[in-house]
Protein backbone atom coordinates (compact mmCIF):
# COMPACT_ATOMS: atom_id res chain seq x y z
CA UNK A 1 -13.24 12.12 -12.11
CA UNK A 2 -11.68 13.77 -8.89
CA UNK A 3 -14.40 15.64 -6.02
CA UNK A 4 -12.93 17.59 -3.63
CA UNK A 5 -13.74 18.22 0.33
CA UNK A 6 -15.23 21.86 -0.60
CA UNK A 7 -17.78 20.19 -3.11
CA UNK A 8 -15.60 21.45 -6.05
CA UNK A 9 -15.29 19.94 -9.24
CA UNK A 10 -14.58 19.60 -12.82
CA UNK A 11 -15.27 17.62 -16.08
CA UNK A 12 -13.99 18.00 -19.59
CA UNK A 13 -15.42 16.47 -22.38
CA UNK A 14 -13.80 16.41 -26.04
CA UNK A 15 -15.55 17.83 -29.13
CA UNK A 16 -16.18 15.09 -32.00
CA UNK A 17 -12.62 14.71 -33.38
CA UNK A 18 -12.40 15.82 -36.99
CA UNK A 19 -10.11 13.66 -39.16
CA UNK A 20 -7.61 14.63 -39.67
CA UNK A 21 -7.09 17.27 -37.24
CA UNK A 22 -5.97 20.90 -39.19
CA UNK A 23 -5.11 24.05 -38.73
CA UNK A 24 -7.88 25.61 -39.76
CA UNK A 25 -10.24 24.26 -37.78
CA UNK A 26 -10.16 23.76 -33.45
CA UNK A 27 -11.72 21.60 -31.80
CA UNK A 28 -12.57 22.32 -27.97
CA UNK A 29 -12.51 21.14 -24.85
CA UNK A 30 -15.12 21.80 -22.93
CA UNK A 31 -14.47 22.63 -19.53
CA UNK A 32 -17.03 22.97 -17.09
CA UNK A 33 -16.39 24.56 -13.52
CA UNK A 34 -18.61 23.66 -10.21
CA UNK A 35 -18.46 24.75 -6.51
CA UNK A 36 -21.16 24.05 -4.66
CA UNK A 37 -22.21 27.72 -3.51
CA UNK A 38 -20.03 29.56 -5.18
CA UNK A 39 -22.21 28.68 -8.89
CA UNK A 40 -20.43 27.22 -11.97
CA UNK A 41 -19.38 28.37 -15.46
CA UNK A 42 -17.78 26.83 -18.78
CA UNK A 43 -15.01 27.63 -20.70
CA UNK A 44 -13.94 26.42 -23.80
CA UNK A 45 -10.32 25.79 -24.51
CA UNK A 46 -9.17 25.06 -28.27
CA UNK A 47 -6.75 22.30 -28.78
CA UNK A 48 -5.44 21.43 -32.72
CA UNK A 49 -2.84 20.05 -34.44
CA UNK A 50 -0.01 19.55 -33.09
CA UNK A 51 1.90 20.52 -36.39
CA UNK A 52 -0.15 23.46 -36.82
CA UNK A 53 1.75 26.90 -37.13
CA UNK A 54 3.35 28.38 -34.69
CA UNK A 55 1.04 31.57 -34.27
CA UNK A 56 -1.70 28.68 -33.64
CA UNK A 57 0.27 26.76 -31.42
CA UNK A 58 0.83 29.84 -29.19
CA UNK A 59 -2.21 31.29 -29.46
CA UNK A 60 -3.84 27.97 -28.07
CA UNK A 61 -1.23 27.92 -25.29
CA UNK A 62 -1.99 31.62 -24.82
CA UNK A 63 -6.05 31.09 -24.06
CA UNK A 64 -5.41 27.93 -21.70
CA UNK A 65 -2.57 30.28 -19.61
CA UNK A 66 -5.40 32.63 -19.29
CA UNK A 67 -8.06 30.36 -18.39
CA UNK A 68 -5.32 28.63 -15.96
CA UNK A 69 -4.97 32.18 -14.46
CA UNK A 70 -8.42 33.21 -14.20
CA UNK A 71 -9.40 30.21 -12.47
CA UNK A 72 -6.67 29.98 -10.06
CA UNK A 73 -7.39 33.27 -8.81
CA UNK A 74 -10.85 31.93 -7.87
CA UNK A 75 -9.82 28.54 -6.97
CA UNK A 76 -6.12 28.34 -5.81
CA UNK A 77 -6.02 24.57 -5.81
CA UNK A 78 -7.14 24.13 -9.28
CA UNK A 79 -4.76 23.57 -12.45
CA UNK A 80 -5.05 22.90 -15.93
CA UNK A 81 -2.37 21.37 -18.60
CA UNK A 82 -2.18 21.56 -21.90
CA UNK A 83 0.01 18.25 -23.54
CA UNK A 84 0.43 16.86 -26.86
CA UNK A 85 -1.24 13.85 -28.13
CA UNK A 86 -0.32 10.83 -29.99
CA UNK A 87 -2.82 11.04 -32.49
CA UNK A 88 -1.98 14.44 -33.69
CA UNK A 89 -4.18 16.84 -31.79
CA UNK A 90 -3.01 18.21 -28.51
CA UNK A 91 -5.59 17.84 -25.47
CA UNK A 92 -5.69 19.79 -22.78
CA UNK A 93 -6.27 17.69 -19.77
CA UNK A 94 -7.74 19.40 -16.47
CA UNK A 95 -7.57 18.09 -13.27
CA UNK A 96 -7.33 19.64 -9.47
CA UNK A 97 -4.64 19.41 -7.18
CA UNK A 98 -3.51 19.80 -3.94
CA UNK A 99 -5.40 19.48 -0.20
CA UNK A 100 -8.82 19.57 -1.52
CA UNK A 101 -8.36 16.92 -4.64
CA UNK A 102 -9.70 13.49 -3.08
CA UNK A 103 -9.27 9.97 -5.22
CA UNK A 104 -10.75 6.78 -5.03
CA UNK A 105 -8.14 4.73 -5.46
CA UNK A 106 -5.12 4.63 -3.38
CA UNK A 107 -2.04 6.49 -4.56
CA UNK A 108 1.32 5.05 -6.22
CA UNK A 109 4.07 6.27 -3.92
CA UNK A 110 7.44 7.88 -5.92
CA UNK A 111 10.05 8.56 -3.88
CA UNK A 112 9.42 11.95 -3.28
CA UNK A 113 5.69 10.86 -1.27
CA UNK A 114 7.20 7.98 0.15
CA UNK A 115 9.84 10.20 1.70
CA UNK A 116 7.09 12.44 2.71
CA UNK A 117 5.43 9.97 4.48
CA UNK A 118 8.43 8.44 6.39
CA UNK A 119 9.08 11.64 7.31
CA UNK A 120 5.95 12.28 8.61
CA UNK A 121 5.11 9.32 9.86
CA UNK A 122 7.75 6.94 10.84
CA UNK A 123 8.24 6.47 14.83
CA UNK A 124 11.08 3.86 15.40
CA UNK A 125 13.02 2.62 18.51
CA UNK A 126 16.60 3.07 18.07
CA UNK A 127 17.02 -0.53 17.77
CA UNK A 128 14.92 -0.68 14.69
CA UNK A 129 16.80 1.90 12.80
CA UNK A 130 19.86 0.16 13.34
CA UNK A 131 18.47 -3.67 12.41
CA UNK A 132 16.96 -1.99 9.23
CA UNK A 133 20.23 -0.55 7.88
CA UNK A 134 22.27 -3.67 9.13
CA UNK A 135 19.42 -5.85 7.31
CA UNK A 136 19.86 -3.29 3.86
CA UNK A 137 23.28 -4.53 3.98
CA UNK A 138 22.48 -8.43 3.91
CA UNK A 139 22.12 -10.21 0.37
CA UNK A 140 18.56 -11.20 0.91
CA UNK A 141 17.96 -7.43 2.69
CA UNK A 142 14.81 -7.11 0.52
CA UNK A 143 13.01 -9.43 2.50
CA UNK A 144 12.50 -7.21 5.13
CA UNK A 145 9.35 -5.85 5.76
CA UNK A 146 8.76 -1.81 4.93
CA UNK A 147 9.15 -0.36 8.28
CA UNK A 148 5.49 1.77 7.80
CA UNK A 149 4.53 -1.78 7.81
CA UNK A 150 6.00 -2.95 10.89
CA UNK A 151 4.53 0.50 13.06
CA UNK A 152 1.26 -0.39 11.24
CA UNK A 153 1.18 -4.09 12.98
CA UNK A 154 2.62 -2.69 15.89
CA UNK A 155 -0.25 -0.30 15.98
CA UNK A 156 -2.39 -3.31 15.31
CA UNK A 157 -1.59 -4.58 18.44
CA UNK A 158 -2.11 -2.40 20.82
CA UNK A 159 -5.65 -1.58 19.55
CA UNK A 160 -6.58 -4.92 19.75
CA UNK A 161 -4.58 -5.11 23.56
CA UNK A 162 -2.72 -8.43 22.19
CA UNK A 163 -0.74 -10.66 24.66
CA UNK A 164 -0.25 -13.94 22.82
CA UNK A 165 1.01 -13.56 19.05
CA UNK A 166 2.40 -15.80 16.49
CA UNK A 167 5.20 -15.17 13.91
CA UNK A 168 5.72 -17.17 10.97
CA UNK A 169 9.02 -16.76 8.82
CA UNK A 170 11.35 -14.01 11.68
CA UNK A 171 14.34 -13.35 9.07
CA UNK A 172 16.39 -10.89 10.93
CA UNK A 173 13.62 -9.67 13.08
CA UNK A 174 12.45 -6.76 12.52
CA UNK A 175 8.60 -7.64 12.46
CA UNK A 176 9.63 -9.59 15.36
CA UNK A 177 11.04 -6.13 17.33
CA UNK A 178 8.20 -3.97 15.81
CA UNK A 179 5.64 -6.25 17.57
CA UNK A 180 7.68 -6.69 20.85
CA UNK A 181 8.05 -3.09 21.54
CA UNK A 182 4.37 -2.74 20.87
CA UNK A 183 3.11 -5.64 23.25
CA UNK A 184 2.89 -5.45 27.18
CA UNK A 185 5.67 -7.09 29.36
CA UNK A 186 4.29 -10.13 30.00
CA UNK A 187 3.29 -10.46 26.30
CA UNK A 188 5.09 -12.95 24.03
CA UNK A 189 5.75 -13.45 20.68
CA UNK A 190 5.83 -17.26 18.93
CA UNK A 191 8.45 -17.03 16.41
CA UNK A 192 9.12 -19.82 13.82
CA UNK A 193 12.18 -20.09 11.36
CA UNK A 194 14.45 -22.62 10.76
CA UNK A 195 17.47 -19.93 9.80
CA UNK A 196 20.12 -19.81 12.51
CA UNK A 197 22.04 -17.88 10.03
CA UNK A 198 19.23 -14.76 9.57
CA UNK A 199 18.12 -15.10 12.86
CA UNK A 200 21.46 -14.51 15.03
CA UNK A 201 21.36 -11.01 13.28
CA UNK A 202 18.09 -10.62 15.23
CA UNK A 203 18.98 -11.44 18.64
CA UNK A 204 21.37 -8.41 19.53
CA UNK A 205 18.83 -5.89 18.52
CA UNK A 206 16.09 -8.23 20.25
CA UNK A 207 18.71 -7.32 23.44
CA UNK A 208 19.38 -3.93 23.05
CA UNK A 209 15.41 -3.00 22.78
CA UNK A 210 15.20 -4.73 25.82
CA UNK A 211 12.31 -7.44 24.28
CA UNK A 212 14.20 -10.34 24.06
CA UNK A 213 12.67 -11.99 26.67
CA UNK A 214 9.07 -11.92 24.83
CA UNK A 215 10.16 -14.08 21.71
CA UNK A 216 10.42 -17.35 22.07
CA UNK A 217 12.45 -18.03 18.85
CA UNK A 218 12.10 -21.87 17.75
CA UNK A 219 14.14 -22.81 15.43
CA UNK A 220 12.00 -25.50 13.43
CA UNK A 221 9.76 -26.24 10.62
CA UNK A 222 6.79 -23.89 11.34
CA UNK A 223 4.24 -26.26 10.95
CA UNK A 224 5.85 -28.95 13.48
CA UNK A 225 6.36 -26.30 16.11
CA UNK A 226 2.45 -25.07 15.60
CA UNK A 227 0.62 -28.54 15.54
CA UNK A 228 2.69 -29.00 18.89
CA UNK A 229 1.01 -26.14 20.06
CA UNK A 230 -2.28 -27.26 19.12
CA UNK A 231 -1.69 -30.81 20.63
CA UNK A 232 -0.69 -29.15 23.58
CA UNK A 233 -4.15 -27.64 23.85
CA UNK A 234 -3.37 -24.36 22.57
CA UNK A 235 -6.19 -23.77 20.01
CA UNK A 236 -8.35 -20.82 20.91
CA UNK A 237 -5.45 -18.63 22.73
CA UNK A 238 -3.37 -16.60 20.43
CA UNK A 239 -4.29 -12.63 19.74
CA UNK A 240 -2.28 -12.23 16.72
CA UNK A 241 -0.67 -13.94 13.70
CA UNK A 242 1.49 -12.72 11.22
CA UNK A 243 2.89 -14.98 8.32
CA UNK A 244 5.68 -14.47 6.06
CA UNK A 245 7.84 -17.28 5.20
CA UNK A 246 8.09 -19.92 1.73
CA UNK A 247 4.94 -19.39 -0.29
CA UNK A 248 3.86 -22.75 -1.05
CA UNK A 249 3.42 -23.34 3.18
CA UNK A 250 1.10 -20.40 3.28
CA UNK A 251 -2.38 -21.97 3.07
CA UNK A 252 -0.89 -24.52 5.79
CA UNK A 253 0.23 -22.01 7.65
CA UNK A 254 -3.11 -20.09 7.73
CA UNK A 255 -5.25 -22.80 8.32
CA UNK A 256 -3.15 -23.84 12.19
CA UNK A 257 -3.04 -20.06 12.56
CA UNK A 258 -7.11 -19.92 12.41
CA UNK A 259 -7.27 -22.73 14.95
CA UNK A 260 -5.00 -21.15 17.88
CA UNK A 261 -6.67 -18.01 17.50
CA UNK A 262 -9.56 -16.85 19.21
CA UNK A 263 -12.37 -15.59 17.61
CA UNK A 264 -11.54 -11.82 17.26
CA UNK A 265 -7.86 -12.48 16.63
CA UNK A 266 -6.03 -11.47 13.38
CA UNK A 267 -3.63 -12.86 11.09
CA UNK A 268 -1.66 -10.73 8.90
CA UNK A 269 -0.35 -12.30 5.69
CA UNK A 270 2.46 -10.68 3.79
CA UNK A 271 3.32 -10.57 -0.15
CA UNK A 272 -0.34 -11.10 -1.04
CA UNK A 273 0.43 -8.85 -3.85
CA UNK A 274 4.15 -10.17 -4.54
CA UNK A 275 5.18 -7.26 -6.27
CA UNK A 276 2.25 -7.48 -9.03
CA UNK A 277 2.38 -10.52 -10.43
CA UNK A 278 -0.40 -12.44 -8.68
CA UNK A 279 -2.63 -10.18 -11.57
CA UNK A 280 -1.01 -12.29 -14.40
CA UNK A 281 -0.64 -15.56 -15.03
CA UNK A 282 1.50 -17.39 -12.90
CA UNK A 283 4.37 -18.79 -13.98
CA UNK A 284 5.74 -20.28 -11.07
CA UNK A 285 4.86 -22.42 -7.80
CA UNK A 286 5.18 -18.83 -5.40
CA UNK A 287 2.90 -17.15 -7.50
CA UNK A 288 0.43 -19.84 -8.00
CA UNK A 289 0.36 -20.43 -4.19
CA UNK A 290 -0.49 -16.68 -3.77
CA UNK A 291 -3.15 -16.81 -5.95
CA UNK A 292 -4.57 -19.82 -4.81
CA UNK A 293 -4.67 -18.98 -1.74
CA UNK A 294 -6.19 -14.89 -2.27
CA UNK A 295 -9.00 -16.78 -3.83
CA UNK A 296 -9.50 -19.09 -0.83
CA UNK A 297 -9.45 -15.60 1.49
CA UNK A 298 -12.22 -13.76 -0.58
CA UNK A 299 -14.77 -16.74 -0.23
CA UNK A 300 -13.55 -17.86 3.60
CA UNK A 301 -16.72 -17.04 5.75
CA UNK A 302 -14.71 -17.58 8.73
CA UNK A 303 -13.24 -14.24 8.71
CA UNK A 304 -13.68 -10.92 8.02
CA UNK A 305 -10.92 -10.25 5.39
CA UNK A 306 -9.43 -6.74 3.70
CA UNK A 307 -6.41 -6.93 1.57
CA UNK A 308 -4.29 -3.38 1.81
CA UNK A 309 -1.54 -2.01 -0.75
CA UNK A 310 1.02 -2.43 2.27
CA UNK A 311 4.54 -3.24 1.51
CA UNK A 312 4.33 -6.08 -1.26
CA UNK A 313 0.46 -6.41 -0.37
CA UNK A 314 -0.43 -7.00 3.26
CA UNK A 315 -4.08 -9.25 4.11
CA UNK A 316 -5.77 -8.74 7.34
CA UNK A 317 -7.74 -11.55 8.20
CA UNK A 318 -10.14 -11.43 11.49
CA UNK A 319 -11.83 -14.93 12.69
CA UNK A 320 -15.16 -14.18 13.52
């Protein structure tokens, strides 16, 4: 069922199928029009066989091009189609389109909406374009994170005024240069990898944005370089955290991350989703990890938690 922002909408409901479906007798959808104000009415479009005669055929397509007419002359956003289906009567399906159609889940992005919302959207330093394509290039170039993703941290951090962030897993470092450009001079940015190799890639961009000098790149297993921090006193002082590096680390990962922030800060988790297959069974140590650690998320009463259809599944997690 879609509503829409003027208060207009629209059911159908299916006559009781005959069996099997013939020629001689339609069956109907019934189609019933609301809009708030403007009063409702019902129309009943025929739908049969989808071996019936031609004449038929027509004469059903006919009625629902007239209906389709009629009612887009009162309500431009609203369209109806007519398709065949698989158990040998055709169906008209209804639904509304456009501005005023509202749904409650979130959309699957083709190409064409993803463009769109690049297009419309997108705001990156110079020095980001050019890591991204030099990154598409690499091997492993799907690692990356989507670049709405990185302006979406980046935006992250500025609302929450962050000075002190953590990055787990840099790659060539473009979540690294989408939170630099978004933090104040002074801030800085804790980033943990042990990949020389990925991470020189990062460094000339890092340069030519002119952030360099906020990332303090250790090269190191992530967890040796953060319980240093902690046994250095650090607990309590990071803004932000954002974690994407080997699965099986994550829960580790998280749990340091929770102690050096303060209560307020938030850690951003990447590949929650890991392109679907956390919803099936898993078949393999990454995926199990994921899973594991999603459940351990949704019950954690030290946070405040919302998982997003980001990228490959981004969670949000906020200490309280």
């Amino acid at each position: 069922m879609r509503s829409s922002a003027a208060k207009a909408g629209i059911a159908a409901a299916a006559a009781p199928a005959a069996s099997p479906c013939n020629t001689r007798r339609l069956l109907f959808d019934v189609v019933v029009i609301s809009a708030g104000s403007l009063g409702g009415f019902a129309a009943f479009v025929p739908y049969a066989n989808e071996h019936a005669s031609r004449s038929a055929r027509e004469g059903e397509r006919s009625l629902s091009t007239m209906l389709n007419w009629f009612l887009y002359k009162r309500f431009p956003r609203l369209h109806i189609r007519w398709q065949p289906s698989h158990g040998g009567c055709g169906k008209l399906v209804s639904f509304i389109s456009g501005a005023q159609s509202m749904s409650s889940r979130t959309l699957n992005l083709d190409d064409t909406l993803y463009d769109y919302l690049l297009t419309h959207s997108l705001r990156e330093h110079p020095a980001q374009t050019a890591l991204r394509a030099a990154t598409a290039k690499h091997a492993r170039g799907g690692m990356q994170i989507s670049p709405e993703q990185g302006q979406f941290m980046a935006l992250l951090i500025r609302l929450m005024g962050a000075r002190n962030t953590i990055e787990i897993g840099v790659f060539t470092g473009y979540s690294s240069l989408a939170v630099a450009l978004a933090l104040p001079d002074d801030g800085r940015i804790l980033a943990c990898d042990i990949s020389d190799e990925y991470t020189s890639i990062a460094r000339p961009y890092w340069e030519a944005a002119g952030v360099a000098h906020k990332i303090d790149l250790q090269l190191a297993p992530a967890l040796a370089t953060l319980d240093a921090r902690l046994a250095a006193g650090a607990a309590g002082q990071y803004d932000f955290a954002f974690i994407d590096a080997d699965k099986t680390g994550y829960d580790a990962y998280y749990e340091r991350c929770l102690q050096l922030l303060r209560p307020g800060g938030l850690i951003a988790i990447d590949n929650v989703l890991w392109d679907g297959s956390v919803a099936a069974v898993a078949e393999d140590n990454d995926t199990a990890a994921l899973q594991d650690l999603n459940r351990k998320l949704h019950r954690d009463e030290r946070i405040d938690l919302s998982m997003l259809p980001v990228g490959d599944g981004l969670t949000l997690a906020r200490k309280r």
